[in-house]
Structure formats: C-alpha cells, structure tokens
N, C-alpha and C. Protein backbone atom coordinates (compact mmCIF):
# COMPACT_ATOMS: atom_id res chain seq x y z
N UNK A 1 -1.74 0.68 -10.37
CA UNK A 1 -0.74 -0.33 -10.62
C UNK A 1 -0.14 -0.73 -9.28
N UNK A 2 -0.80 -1.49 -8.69
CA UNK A 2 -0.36 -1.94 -6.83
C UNK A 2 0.70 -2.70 -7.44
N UNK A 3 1.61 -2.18 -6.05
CA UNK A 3 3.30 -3.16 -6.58
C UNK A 3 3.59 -3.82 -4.88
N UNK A 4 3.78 -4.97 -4.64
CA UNK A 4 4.40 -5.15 -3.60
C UNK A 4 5.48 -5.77 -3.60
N UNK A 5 6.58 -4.84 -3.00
CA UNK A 5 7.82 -5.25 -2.86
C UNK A 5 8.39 -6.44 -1.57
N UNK A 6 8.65 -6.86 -0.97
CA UNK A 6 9.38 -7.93 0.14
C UNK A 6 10.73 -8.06 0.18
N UNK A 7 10.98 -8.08 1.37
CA UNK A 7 12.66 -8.20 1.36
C UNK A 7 12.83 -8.07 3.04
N UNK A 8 14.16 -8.60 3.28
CA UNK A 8 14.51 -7.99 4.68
C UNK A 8 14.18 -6.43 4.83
N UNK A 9 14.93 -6.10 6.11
CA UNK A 9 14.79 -4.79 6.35
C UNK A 9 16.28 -4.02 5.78
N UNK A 10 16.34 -3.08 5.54
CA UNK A 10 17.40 -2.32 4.86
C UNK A 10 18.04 -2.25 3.50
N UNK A 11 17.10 -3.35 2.91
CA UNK A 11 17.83 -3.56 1.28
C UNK A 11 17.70 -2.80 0.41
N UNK A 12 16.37 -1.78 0.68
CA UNK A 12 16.31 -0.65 -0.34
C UNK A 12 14.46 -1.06 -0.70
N UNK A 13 13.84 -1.19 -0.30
CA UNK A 13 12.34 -1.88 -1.10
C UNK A 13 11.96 0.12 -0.87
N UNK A 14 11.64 0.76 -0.34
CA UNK A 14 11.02 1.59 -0.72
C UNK A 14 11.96 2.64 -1.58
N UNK A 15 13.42 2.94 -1.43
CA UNK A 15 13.84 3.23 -2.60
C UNK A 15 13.35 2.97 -3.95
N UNK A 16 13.72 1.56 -4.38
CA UNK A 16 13.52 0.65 -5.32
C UNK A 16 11.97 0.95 -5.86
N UNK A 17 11.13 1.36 -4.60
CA UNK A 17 9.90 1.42 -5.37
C UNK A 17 9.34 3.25 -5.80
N UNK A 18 10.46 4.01 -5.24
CA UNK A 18 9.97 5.36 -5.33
C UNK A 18 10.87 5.66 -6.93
N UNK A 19 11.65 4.45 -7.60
CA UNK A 19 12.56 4.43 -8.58
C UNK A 19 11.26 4.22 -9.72
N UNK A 20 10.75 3.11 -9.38
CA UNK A 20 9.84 2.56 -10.71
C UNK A 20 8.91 3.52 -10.58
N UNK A 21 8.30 4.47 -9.32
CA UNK A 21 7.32 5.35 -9.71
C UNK A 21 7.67 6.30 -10.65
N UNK A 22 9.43 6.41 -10.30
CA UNK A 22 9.56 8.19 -10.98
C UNK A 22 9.96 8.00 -12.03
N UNK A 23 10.13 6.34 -12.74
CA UNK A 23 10.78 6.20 -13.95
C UNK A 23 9.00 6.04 -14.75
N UNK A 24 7.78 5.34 -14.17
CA UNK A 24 6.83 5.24 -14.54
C UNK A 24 5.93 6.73 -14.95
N UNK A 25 6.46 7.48 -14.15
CA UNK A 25 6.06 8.91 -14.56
C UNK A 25 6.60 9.14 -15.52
N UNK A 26 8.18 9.25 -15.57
CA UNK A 26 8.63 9.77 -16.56
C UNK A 26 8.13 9.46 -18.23
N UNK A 27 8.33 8.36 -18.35
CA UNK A 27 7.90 7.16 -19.33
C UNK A 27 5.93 7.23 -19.92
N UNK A 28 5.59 8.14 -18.76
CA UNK A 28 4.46 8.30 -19.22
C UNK A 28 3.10 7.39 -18.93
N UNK A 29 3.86 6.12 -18.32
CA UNK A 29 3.15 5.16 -18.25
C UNK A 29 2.19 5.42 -16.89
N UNK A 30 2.56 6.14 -15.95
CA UNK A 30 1.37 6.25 -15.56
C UNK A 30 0.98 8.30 -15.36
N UNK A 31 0.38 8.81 -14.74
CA UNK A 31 -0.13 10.14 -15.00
C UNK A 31 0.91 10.98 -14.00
N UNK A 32 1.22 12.32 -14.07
CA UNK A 32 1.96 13.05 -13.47
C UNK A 32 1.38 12.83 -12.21
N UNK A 33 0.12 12.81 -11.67
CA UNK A 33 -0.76 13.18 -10.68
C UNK A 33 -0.71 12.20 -9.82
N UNK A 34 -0.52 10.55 -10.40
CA UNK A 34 -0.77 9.03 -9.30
C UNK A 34 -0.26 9.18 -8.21
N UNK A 35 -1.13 8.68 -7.69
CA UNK A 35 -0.53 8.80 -5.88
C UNK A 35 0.40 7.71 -5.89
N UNK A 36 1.59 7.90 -4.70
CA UNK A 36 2.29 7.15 -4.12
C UNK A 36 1.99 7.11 -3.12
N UNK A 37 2.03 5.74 -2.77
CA UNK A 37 1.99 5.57 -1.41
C UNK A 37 3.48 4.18 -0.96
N UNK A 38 3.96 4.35 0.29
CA UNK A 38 4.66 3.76 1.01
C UNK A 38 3.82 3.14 2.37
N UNK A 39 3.50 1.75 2.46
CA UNK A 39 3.39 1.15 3.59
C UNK A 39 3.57 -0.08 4.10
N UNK A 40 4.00 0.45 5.53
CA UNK A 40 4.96 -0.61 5.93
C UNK A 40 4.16 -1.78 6.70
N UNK A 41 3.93 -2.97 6.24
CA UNK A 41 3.29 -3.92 6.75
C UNK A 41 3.40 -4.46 7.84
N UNK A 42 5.01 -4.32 8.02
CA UNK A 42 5.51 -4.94 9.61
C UNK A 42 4.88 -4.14 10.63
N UNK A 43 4.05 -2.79 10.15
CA UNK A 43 3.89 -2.47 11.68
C UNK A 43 2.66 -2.93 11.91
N UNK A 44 1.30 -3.84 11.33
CA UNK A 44 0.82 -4.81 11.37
C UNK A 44 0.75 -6.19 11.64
N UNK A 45 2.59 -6.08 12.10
CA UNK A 45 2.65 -8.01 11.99
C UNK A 45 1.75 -8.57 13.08
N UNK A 46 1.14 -7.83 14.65
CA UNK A 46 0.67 -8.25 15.46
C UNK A 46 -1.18 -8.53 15.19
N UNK A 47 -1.56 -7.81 14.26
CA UNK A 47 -3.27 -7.68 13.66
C UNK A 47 -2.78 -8.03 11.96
N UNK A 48 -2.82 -9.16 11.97
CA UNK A 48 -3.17 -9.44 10.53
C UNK A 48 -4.40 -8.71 9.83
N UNK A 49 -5.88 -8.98 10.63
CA UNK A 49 -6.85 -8.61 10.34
C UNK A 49 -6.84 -6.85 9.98
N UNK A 50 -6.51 -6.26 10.14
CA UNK A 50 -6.33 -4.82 10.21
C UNK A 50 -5.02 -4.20 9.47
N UNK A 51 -4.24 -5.65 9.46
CA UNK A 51 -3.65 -5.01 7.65
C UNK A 51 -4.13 -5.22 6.76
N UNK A 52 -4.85 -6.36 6.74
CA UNK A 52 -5.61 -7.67 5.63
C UNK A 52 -6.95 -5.67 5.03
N UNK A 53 -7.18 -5.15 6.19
CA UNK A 53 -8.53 -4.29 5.89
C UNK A 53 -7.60 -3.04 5.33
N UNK A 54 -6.55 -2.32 5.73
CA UNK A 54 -5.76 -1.40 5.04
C UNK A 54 -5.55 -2.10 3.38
N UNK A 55 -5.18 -3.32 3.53
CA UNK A 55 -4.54 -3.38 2.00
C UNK A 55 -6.43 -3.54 0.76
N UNK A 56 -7.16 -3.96 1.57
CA UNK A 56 -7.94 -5.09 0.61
C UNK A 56 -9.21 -3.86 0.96
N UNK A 57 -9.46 -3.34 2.07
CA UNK A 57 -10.77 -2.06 2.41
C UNK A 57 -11.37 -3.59 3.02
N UNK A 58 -12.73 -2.51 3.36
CA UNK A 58 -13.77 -3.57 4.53
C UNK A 58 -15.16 -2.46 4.28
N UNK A 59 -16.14 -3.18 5.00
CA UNK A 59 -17.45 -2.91 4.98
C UNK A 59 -17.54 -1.92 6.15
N UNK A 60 -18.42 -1.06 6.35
CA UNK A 60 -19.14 -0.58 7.67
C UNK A 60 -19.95 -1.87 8.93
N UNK A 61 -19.33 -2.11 9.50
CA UNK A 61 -19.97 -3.04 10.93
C UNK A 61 -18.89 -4.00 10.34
N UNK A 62 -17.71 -4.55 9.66
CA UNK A 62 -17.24 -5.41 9.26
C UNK A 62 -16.67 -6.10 10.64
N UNK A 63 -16.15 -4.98 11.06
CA UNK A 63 -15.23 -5.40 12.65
C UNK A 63 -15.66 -3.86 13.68
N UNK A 64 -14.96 -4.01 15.24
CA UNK A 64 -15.11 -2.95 15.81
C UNK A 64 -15.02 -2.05 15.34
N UNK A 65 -15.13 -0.84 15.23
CA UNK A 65 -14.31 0.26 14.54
C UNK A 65 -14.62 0.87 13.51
N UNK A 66 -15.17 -0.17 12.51
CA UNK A 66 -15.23 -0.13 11.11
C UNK A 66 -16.61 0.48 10.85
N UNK A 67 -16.36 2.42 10.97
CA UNK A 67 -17.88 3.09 11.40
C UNK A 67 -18.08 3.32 9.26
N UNK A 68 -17.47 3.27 8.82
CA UNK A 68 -18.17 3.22 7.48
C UNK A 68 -16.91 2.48 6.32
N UNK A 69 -17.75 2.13 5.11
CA UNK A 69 -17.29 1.35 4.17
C UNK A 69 -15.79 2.45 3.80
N UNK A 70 -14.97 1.36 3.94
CA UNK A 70 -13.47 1.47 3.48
C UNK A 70 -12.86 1.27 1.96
N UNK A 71 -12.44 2.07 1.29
CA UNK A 71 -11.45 1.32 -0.16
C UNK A 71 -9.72 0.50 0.48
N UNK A 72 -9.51 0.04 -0.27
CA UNK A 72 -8.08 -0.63 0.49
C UNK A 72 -7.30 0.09 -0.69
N UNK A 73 -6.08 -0.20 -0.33
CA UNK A 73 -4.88 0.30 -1.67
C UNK A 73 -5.10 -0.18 -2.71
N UNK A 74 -5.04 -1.69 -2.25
CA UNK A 74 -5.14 -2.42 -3.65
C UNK A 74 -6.24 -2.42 -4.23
C-alpha cells in the first residue's frame, strides 16, 4: 500500500505516516509483519534519475552502477 505524503519541511509527514501504519496494523488492514519504510526524497533533489530508480527499481546496465536488476518501493 505505497503512500506518498508532501508537505514543507517540519509539518509532521513522517509522523502522520508512521500514524496510518500503526493504525493500519492495528485495524488489521494490513499484516503485523509489513515493512515500513521512511524516505526522504529531498535528499535526491540534485539526481532526479536515481530517485526516479529508488522509487520505481531499474534494470541491470540501465545506468552506471546499475550492476543488477532492482525492485523500487513502489
């Protein structure tokens, strides 16, 4: 269940989102076990391309670096 939150800086977005995980646990709706994850996009603002591959995954040879096939979050 990928959630992306937006907002300035300090308003609460990863609070806010560690709220709907622990109310989504509770509730059942998703499994005791789901991973959370927190990540912060701004520290990407300078490589779009290399957040674009964290959020979405990439191929092996996609770009430099990229020594085997990636999953993304989403």
């Amino acid at each position: 269940m990928p959630l992306l939150l937006l907002g300035p800086t300090g308003v609460g977005k990863t609070y806010l989102a560690k709220l709907i995980y622990d109310y989504s646990r509770a509730k059942k709706i998703i499994a005791d076990h789901a991973p959370y994850f927190v990540f912060n996009c701004a520290q990407y603002a300078n490589n779009p391309e290399l957040l674009s591959s964290f959020l979405f995954g990439h191929s092996k040879g996609a770009f430099t670096g990229a020594l085997k096939d990636q999953v993304g979050l989403m």
